[in-house]
C-alpha atoms as a PDB file:
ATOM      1  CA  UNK A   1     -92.261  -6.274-133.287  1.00  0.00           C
ATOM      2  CA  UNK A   2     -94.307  -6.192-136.273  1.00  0.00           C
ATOM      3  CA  UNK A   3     -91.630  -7.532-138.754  1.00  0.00           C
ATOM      4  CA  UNK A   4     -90.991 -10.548-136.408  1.00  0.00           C
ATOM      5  CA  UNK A   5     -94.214 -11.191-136.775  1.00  0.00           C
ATOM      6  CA  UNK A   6     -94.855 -10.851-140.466  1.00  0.00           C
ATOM      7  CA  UNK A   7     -91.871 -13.050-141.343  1.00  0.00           C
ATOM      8  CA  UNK A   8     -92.992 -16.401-140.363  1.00  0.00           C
ATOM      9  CA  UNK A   9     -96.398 -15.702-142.252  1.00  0.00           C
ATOM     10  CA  UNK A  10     -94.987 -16.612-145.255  1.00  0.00           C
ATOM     11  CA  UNK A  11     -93.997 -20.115-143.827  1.00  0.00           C
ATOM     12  CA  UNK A  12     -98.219 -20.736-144.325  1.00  0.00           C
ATOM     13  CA  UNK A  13     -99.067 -18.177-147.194  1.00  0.00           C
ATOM     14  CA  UNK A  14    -101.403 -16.554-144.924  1.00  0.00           C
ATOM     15  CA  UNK A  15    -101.575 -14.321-142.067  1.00  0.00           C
ATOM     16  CA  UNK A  16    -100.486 -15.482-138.914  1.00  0.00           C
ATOM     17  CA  UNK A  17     -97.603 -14.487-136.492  1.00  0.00           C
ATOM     18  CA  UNK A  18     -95.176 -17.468-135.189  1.00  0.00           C
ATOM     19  CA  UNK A  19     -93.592 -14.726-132.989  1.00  0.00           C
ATOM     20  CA  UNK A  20     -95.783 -15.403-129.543  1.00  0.00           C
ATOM     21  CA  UNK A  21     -96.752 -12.286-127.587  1.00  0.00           C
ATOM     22  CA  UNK A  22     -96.375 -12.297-124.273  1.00  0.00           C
ATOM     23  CA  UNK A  23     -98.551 -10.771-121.606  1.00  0.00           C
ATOM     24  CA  UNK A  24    -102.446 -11.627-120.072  1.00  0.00           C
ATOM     25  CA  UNK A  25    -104.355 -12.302-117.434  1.00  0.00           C
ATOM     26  CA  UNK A  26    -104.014 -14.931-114.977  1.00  0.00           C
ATOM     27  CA  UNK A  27    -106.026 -17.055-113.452  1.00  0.00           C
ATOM     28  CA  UNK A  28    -103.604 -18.179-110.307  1.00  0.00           C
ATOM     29  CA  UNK A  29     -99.757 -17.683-109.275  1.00  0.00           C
ATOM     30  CA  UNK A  30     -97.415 -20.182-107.817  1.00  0.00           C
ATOM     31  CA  UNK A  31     -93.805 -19.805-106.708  1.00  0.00           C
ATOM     32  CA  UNK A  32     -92.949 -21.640-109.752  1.00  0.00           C
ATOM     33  CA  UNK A  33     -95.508 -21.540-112.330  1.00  0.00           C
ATOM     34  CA  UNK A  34     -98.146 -18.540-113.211  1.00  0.00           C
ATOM     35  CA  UNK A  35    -101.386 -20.042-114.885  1.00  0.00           C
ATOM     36  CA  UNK A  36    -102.805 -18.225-117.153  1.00  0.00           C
ATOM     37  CA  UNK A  37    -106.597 -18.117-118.394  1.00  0.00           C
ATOM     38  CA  UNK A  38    -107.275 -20.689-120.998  1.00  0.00           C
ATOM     39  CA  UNK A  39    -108.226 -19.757-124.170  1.00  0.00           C
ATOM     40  CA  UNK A  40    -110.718 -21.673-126.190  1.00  0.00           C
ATOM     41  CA  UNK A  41    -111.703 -21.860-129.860  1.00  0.00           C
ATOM     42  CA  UNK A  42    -115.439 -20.304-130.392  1.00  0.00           C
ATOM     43  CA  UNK A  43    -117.841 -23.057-130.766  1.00  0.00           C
ATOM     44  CA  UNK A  44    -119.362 -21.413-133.986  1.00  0.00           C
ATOM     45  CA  UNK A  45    -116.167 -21.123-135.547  1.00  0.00           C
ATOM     46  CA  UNK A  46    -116.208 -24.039-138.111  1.00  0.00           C
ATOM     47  CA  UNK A  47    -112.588 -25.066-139.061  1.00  0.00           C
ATOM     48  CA  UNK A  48    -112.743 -27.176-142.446  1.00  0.00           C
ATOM     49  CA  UNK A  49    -110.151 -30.948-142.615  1.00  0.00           C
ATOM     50  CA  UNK A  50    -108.262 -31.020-145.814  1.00  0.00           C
ATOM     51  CA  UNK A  51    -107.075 -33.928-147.781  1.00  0.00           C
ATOM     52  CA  UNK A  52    -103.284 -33.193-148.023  1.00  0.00           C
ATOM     53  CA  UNK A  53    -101.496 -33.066-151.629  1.00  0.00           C
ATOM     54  CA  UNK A  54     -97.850 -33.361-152.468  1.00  0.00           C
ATOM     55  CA  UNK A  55     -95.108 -32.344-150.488  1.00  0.00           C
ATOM     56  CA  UNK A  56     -94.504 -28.975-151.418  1.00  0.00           C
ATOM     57  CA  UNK A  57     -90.880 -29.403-149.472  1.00  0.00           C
ATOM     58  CA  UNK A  58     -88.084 -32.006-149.793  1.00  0.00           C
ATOM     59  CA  UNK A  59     -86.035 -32.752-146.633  1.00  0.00           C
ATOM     60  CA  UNK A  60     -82.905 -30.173-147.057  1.00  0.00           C
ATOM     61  CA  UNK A  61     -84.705 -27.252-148.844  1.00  0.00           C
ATOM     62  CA  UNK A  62     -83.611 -24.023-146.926  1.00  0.00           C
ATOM     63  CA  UNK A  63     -85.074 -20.713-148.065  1.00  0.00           C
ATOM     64  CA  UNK A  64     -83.663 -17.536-147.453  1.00  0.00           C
ATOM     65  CA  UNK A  65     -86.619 -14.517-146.975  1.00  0.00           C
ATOM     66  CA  UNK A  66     -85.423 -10.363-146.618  1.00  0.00           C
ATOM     67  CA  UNK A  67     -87.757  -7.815-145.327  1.00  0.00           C
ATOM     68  CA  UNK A  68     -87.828  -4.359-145.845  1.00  0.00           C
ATOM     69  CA  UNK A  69     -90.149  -1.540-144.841  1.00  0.00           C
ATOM     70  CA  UNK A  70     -90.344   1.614-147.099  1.00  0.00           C
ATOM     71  CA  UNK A  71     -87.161   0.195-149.047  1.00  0.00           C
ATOM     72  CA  UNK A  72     -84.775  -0.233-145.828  1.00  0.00           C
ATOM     73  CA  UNK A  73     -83.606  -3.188-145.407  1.00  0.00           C
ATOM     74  CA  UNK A  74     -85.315  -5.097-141.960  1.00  0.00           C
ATOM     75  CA  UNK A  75     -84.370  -8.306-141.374  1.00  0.00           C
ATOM     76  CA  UNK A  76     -83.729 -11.760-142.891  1.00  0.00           C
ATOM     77  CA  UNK A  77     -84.827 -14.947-141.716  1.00  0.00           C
ATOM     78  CA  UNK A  78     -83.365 -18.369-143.160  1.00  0.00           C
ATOM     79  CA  UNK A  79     -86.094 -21.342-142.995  1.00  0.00           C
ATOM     80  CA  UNK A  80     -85.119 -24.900-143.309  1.00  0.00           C
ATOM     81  CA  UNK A  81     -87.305 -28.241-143.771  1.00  0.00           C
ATOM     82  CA  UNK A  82     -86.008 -31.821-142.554  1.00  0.00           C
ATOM     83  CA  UNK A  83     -87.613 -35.177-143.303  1.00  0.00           C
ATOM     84  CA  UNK A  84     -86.287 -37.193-139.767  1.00  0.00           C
ATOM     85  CA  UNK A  85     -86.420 -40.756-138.898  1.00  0.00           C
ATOM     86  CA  UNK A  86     -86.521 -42.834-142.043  1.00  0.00           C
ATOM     87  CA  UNK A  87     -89.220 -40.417-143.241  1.00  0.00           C
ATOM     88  CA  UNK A  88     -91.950 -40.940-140.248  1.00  0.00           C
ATOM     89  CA  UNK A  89     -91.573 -36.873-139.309  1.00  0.00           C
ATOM     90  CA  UNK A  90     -90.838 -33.468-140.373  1.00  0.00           C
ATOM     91  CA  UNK A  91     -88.983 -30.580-138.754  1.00  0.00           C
ATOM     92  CA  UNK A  92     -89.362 -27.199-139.661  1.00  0.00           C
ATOM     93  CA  UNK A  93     -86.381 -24.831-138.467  1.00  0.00           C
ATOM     94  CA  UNK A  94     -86.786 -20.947-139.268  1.00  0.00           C
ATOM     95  CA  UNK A  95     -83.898 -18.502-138.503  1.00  0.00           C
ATOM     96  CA  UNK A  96     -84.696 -14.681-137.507  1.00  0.00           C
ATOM     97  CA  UNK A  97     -82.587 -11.845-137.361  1.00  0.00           C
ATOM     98  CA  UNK A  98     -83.201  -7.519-137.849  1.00  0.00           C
ATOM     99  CA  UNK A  99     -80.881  -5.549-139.879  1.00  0.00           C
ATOM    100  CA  UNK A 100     -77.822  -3.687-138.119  1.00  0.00           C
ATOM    101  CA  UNK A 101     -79.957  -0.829-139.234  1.00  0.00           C
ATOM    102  CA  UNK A 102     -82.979  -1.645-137.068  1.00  0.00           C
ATOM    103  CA  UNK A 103     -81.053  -3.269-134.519  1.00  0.00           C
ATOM    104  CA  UNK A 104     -80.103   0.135-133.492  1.00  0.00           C
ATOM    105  CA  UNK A 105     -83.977   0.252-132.545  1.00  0.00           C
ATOM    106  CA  UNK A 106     -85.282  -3.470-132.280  1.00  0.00           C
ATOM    107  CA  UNK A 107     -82.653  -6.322-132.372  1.00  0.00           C
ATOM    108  CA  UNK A 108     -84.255  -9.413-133.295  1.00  0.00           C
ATOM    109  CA  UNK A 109     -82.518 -13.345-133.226  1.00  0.00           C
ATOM    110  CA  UNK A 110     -85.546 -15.532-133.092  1.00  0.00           C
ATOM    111  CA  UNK A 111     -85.525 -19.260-133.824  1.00  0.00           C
ATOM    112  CA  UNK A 112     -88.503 -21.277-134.278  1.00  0.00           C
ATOM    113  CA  UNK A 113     -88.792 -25.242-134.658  1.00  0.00           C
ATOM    114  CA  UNK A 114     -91.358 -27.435-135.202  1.00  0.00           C
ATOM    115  CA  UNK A 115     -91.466 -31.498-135.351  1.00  0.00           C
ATOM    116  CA  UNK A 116     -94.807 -32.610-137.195  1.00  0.00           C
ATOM    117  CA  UNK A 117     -95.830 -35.675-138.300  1.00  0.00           C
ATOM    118  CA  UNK A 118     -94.901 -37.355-142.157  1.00  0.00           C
ATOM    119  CA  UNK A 119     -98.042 -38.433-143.099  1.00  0.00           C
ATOM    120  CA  UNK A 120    -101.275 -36.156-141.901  1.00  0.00           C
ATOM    121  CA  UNK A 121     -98.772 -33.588-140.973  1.00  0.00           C
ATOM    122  CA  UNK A 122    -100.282 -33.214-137.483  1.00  0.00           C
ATOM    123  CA  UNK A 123     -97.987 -31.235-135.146  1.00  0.00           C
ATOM    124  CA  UNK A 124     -96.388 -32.535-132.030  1.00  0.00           C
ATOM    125  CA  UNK A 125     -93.894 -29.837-130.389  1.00  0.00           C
ATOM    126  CA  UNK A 126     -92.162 -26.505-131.181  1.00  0.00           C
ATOM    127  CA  UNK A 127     -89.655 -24.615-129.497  1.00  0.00           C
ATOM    128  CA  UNK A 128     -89.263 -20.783-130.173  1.00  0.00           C
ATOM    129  CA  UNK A 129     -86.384 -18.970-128.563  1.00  0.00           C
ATOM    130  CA  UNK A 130     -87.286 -15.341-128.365  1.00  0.00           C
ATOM    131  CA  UNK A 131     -84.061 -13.017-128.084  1.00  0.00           C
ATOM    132  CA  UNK A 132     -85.371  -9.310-128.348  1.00  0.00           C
ATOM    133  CA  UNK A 133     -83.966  -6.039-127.032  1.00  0.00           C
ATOM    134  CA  UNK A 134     -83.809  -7.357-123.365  1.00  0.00           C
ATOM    135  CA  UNK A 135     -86.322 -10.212-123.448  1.00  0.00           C
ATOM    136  CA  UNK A 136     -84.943 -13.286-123.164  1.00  0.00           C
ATOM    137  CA  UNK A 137     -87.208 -15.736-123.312  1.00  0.00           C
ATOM    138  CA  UNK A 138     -87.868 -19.997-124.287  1.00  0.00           C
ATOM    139  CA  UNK A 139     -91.267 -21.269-125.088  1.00  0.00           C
ATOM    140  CA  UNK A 140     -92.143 -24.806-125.198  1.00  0.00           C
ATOM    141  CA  UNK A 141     -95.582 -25.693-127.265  1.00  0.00           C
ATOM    142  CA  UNK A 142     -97.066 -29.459-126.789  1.00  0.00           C
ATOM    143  CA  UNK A 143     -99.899 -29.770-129.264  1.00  0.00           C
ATOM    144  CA  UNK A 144    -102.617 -33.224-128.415  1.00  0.00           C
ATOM    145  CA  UNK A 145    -104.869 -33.929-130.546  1.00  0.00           C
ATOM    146  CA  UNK A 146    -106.985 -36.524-128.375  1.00  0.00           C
ATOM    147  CA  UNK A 147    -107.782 -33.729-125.718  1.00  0.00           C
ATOM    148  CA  UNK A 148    -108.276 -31.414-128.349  1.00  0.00           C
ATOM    149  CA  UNK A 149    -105.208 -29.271-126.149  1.00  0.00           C
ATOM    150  CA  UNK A 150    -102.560 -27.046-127.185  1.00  0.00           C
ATOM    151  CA  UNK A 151     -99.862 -26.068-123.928  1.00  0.00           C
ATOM    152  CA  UNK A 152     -97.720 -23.554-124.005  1.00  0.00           C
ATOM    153  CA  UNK A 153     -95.250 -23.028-121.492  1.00  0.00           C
ATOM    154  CA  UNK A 154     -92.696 -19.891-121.453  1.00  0.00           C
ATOM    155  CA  UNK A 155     -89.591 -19.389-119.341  1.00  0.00           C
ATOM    156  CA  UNK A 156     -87.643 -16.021-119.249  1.00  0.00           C
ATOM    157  CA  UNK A 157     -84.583 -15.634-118.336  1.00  0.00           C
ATOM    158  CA  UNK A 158     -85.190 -14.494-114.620  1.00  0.00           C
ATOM    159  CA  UNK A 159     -86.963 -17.578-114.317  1.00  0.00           C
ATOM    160  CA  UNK A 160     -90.465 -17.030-114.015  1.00  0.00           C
ATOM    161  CA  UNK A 161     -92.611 -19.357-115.942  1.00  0.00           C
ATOM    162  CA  UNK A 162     -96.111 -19.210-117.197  1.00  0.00           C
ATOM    163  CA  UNK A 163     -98.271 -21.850-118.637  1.00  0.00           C
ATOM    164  CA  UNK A 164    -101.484 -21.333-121.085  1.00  0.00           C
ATOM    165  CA  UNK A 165    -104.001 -23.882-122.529  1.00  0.00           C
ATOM    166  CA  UNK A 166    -105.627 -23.843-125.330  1.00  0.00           C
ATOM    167  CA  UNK A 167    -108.666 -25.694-125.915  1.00  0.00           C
ATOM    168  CA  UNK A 168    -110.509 -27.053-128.640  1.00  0.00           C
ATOM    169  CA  UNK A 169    -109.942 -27.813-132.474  1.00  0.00           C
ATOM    170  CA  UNK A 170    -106.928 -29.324-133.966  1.00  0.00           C
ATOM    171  CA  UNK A 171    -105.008 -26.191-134.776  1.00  0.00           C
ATOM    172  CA  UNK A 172    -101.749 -26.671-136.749  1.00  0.00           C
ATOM    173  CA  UNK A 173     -97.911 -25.181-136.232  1.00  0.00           C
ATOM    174  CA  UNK A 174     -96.599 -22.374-138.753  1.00  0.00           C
ATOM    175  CA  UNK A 175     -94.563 -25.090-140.368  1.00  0.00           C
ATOM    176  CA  UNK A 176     -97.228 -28.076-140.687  1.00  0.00           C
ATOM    177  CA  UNK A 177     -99.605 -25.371-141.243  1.00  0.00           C
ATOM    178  CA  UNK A 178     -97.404 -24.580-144.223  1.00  0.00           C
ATOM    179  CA  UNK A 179     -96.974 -27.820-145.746  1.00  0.00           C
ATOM    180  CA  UNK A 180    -100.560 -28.506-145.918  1.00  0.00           C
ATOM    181  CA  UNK A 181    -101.798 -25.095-146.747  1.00  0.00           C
ATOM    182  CA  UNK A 182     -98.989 -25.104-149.967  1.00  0.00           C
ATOM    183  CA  UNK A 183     -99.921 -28.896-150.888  1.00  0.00           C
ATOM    184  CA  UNK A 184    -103.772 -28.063-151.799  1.00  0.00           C
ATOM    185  CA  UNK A 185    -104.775 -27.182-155.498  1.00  0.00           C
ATOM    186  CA  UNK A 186    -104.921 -23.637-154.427  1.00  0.00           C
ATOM    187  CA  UNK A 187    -107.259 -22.821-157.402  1.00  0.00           C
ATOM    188  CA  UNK A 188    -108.315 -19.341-158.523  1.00  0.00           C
ATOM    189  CA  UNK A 189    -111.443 -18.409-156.647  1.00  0.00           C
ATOM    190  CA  UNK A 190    -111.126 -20.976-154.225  1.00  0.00           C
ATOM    191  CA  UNK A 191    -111.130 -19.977-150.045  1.00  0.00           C
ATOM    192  CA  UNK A 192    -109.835 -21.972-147.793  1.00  0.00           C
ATOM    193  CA  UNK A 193    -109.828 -21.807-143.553  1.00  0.00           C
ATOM    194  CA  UNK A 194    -107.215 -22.391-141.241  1.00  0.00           C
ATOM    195  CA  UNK A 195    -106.484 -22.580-137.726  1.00  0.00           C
ATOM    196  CA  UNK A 196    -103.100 -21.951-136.756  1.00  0.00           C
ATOM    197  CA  UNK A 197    -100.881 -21.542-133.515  1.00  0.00           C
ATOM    198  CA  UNK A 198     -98.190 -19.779-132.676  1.00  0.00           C
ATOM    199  CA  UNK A 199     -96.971 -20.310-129.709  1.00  0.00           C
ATOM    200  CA  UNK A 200     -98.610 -17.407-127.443  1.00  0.00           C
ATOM    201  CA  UNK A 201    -101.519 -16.658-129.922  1.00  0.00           C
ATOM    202  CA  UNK A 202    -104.288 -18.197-132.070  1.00  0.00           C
ATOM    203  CA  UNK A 203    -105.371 -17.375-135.260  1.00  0.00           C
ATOM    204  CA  UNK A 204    -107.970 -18.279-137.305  1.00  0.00           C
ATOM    205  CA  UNK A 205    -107.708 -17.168-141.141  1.00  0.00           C
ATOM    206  CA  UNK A 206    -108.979 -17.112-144.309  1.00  0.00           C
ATOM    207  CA  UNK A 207    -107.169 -16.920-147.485  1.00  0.00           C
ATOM    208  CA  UNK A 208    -108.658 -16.671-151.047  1.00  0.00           C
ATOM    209  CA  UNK A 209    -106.976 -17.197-154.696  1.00  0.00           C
ATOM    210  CA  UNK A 210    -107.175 -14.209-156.064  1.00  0.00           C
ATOM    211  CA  UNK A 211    -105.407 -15.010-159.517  1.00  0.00           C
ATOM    212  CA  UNK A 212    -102.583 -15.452-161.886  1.00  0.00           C
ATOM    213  CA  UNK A 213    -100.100 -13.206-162.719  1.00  0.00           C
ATOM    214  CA  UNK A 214     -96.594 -12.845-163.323  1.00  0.00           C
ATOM    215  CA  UNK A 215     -94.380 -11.230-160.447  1.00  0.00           C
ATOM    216  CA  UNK A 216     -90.693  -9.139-160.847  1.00  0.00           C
ATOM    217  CA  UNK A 217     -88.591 -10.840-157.720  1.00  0.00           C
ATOM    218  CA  UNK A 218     -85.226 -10.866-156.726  1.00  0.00           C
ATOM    219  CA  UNK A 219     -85.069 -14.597-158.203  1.00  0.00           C
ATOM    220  CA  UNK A 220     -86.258 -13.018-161.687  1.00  0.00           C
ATOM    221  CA  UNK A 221     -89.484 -12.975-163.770  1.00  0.00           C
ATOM    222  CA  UNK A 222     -92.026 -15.539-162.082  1.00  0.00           C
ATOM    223  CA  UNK A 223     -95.609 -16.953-162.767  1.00  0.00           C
ATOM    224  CA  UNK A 224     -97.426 -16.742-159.563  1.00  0.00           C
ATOM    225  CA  UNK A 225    -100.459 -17.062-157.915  1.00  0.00           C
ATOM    226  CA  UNK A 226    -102.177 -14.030-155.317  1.00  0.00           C
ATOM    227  CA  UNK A 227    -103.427 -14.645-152.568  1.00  0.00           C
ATOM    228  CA  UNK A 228    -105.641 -12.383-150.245  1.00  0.00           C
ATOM    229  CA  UNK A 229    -105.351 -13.787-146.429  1.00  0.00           C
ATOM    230  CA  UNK A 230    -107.642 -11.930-143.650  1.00  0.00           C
ATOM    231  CA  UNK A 231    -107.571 -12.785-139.823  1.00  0.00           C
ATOM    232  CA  UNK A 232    -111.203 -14.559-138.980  1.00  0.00           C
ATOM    233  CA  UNK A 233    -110.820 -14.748-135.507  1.00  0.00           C
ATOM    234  CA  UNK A 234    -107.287 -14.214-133.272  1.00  0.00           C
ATOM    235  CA  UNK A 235    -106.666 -15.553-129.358  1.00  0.00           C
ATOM    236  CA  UNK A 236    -105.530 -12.293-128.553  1.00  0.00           C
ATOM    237  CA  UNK A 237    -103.540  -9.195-129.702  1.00  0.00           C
ATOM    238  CA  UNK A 238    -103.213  -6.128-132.517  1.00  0.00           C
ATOM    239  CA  UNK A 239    -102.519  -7.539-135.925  1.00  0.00           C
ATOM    240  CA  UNK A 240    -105.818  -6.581-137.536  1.00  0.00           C
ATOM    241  CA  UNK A 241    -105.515  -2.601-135.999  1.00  0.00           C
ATOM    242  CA  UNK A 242    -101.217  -3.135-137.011  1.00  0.00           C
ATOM    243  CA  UNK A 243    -101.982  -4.581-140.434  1.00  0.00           C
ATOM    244  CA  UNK A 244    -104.687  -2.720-142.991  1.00  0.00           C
ATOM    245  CA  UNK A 245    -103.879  -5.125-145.837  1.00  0.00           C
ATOM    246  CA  UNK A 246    -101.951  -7.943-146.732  1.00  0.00           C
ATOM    247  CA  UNK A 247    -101.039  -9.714-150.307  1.00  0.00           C
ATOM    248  CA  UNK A 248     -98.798 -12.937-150.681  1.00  0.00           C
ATOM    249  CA  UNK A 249     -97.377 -14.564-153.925  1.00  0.00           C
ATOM    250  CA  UNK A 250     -96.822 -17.967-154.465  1.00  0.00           C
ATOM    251  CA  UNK A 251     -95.242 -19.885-157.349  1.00  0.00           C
ATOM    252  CA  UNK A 252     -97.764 -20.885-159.769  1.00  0.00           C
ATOM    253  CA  UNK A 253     -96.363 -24.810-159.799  1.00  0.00           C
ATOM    254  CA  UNK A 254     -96.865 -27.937-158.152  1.00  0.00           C
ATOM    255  CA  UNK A 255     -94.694 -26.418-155.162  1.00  0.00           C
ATOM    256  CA  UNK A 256     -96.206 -23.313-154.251  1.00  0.00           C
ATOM    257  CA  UNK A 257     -93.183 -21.708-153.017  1.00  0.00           C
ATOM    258  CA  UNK A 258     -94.294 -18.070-151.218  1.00  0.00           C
ATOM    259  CA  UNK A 259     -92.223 -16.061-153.596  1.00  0.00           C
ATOM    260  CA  UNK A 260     -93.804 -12.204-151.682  1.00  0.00           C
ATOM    261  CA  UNK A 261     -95.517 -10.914-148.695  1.00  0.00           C
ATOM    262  CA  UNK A 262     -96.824  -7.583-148.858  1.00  0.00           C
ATOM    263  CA  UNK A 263     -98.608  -5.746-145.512  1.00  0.00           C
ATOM    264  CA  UNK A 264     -99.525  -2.216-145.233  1.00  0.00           C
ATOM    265  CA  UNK A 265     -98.781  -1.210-141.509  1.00  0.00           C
ATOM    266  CA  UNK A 266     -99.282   2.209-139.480  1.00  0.00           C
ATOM    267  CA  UNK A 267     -96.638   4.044-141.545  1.00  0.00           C
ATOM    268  CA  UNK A 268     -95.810   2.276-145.072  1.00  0.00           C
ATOM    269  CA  UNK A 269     -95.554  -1.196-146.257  1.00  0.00           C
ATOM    270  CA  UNK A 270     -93.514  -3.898-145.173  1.00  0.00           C
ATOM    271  CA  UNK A 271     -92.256  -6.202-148.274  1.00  0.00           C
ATOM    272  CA  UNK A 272     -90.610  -9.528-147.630  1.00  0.00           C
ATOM    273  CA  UNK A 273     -89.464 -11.441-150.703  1.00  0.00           C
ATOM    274  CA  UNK A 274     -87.560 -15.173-151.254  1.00  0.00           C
ATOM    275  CA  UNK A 275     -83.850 -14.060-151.979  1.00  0.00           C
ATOM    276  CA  UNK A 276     -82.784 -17.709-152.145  1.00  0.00           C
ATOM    277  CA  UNK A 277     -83.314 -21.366-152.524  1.00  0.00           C
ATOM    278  CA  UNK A 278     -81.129 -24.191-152.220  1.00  0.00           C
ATOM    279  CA  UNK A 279     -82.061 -28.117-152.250  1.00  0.00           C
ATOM    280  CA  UNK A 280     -80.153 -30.874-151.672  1.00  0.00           C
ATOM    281  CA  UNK A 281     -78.726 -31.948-154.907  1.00  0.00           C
ATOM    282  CA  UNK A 282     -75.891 -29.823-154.591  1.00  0.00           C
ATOM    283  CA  UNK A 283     -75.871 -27.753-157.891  1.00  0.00           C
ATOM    284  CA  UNK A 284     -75.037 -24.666-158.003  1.00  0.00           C
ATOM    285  CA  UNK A 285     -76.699 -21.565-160.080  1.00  0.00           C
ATOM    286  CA  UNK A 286     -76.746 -17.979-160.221  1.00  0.00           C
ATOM    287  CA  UNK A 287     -79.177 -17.596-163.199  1.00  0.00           C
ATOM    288  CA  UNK A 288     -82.634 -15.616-162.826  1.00  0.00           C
ATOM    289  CA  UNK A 289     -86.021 -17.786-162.706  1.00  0.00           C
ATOM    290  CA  UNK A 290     -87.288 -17.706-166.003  1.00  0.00           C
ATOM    291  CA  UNK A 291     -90.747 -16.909-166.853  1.00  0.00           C
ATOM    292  CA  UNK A 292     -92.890 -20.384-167.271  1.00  0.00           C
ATOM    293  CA  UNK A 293     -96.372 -20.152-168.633  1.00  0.00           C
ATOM    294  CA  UNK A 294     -98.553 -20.849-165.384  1.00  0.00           C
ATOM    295  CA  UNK A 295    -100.020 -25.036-165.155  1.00  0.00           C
ATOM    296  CA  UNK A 296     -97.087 -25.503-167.235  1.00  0.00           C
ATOM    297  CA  UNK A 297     -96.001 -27.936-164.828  1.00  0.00           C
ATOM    298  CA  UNK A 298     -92.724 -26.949-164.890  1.00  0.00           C
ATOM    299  CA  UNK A 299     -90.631 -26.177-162.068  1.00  0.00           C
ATOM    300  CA  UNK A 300     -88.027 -23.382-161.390  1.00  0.00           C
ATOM    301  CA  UNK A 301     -84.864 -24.078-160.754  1.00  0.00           C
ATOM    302  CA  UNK A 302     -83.214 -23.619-157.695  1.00  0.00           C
ATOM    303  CA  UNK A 303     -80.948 -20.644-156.282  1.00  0.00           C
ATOM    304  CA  UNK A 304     -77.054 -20.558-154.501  1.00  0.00           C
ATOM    305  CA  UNK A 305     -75.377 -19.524-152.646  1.00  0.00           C
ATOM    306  CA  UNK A 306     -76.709 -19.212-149.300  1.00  0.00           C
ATOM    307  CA  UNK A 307     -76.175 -16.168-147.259  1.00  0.00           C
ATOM    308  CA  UNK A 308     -73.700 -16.097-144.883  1.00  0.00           C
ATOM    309  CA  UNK A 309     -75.457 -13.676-142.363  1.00  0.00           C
ATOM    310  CA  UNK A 310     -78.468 -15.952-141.119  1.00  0.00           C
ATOM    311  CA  UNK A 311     -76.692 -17.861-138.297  1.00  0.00           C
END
């Protein structure tokens, strides 16, 4: 569904869907295991490396994003960042789940992880469990960089299994993606190119700094930078006929926090702002963000409670 799939695109400030889709051709089946084609990155695509900047996360941060689409509330998705093992790895964690009003239609609870590495932020493994309407299904995504090889293997819950390759490249998770994407200067004017996987589908993107402006969110009055992402090349699927334009917001600090997503789809626009943000310090606030002159360098401060509705 086309919410599931916008949500996570804020996790990278750009446009690509951590929801996999499932269904393609096949190149062999076994009792156990259906292959499926492999799928691999155009030679002529080139895919720039980027020095990484500061952490735009600290271990604990959990962010709380709502959706809506033509002012009805959709779904909300809770995403939470974890610095493991003395600091040697990451773990990104996101939370999905519709709205009782369009579970009527489309019930969503989704849950993505990723484990990534601390210092080039290279992914190693994600899990998504995929609980829609009746589909019931468990990927498992092993990402090696020496063979230049993403596999993805998904289980549903009759207990067929199918197993995709991906070759070529070094593309990066939806939450490593994130990291390094939100670290970079982002400067106005600037374009930068990223390849990104999502479990059942590649994407390759671009996303330019538009410019500075200040943005009315549910956290108050903040300075923020736009961004205009656009699909280069994608494995396989619909997003470019599903989605006619897309706009994201990101805090105008040394964080980069995606404050808005904005998508025009087949019939009106899908909006999905941050609600929330909590750290680990444990203070507690309920004031609005305050309007801070952008390269200010100063930060805004952080928002509780949590909602109780994200599992």
């Amino acid at each position: 569904m086309l919410v599931g799939e916008l949500l996570p695109l804020i996790l990278a400030v750009v446009c690509w869907a951590a929801i996999p889709v499932a269904g393609s051709p096949r190149e062999a089946v076994s009792r156990s295991i259906e292959r499926q084609v492999s799928i691999r990155l155009p030679s002529n695509l080139v895919i720039p490396h980027y020095a990484r900047g500061p952490a735009p996360f600290h271990s604990g941060d959990t962010l709380i994003y709502r959706a809506s689409w033509l002012g009805i509330p959709a779904a909300e998705a809770r995403v939470v960042v974890l610095n493991n093992g003395g600091g040697h790895s990451w773990t990104g964690r996101l939370w999905l789940r519709s709205s009782a009003a369009v579970d009527v239609l489309y019930r969503m609870r989704d849950f993505i992880s990723e484990d990534f590495n601390s210092g080039d932020l290279r992914p190693r493994e994600m899990h998504i469990s995929q609980n829609e309407k009746k589909r019931r299904d468990e990927w498992t995504i092993r990402f090696d960089d020496q063979q230049h090889l993403v596999t993805s293997i998904r289980k549903n819950a009759q207990g067929r299994t199918w197993l995709r390759e991906f070759n070529g490249g070094e593309p990066w998770g939806p939450f490593s993606g994130a990291m390094l994407a939100l670290s970079l200067p982002l400067t106005v004017g600037q374009t930068y190119t990223f390849d990104v996987f999502s479990g059942g589908n590649r994407y390759v993107f671009a996303f330019s700094v538009d410019k500075r402006e200040v943005l009315a969110t549910p956290l108050g009055m903040v300075p923020a930078l736009r961004i205009i992402p656009s699909v280069v090349w994608l494995s396989e699927g619909k997003f470019r006929s599903q989605v006619s334009r897309a706009v994201v917001w990101v805090m105008d600090d040394e964080r980069h926090l995606p404050l808005r997503i904005e998508a025009d789809v087949f019939i009106g626009t899908i909006r999905i702002d941050l609600a929330q943000v909590s750290g680990t310090d444990g203070a507690v606030g309920n004031a609005s963000l305050k309007a801070v002159p952008p390269g200010s360098g100063q930060s805004a401060p952080l928002l509780l409670p949590l909602s109780s509705s994200v599992p």
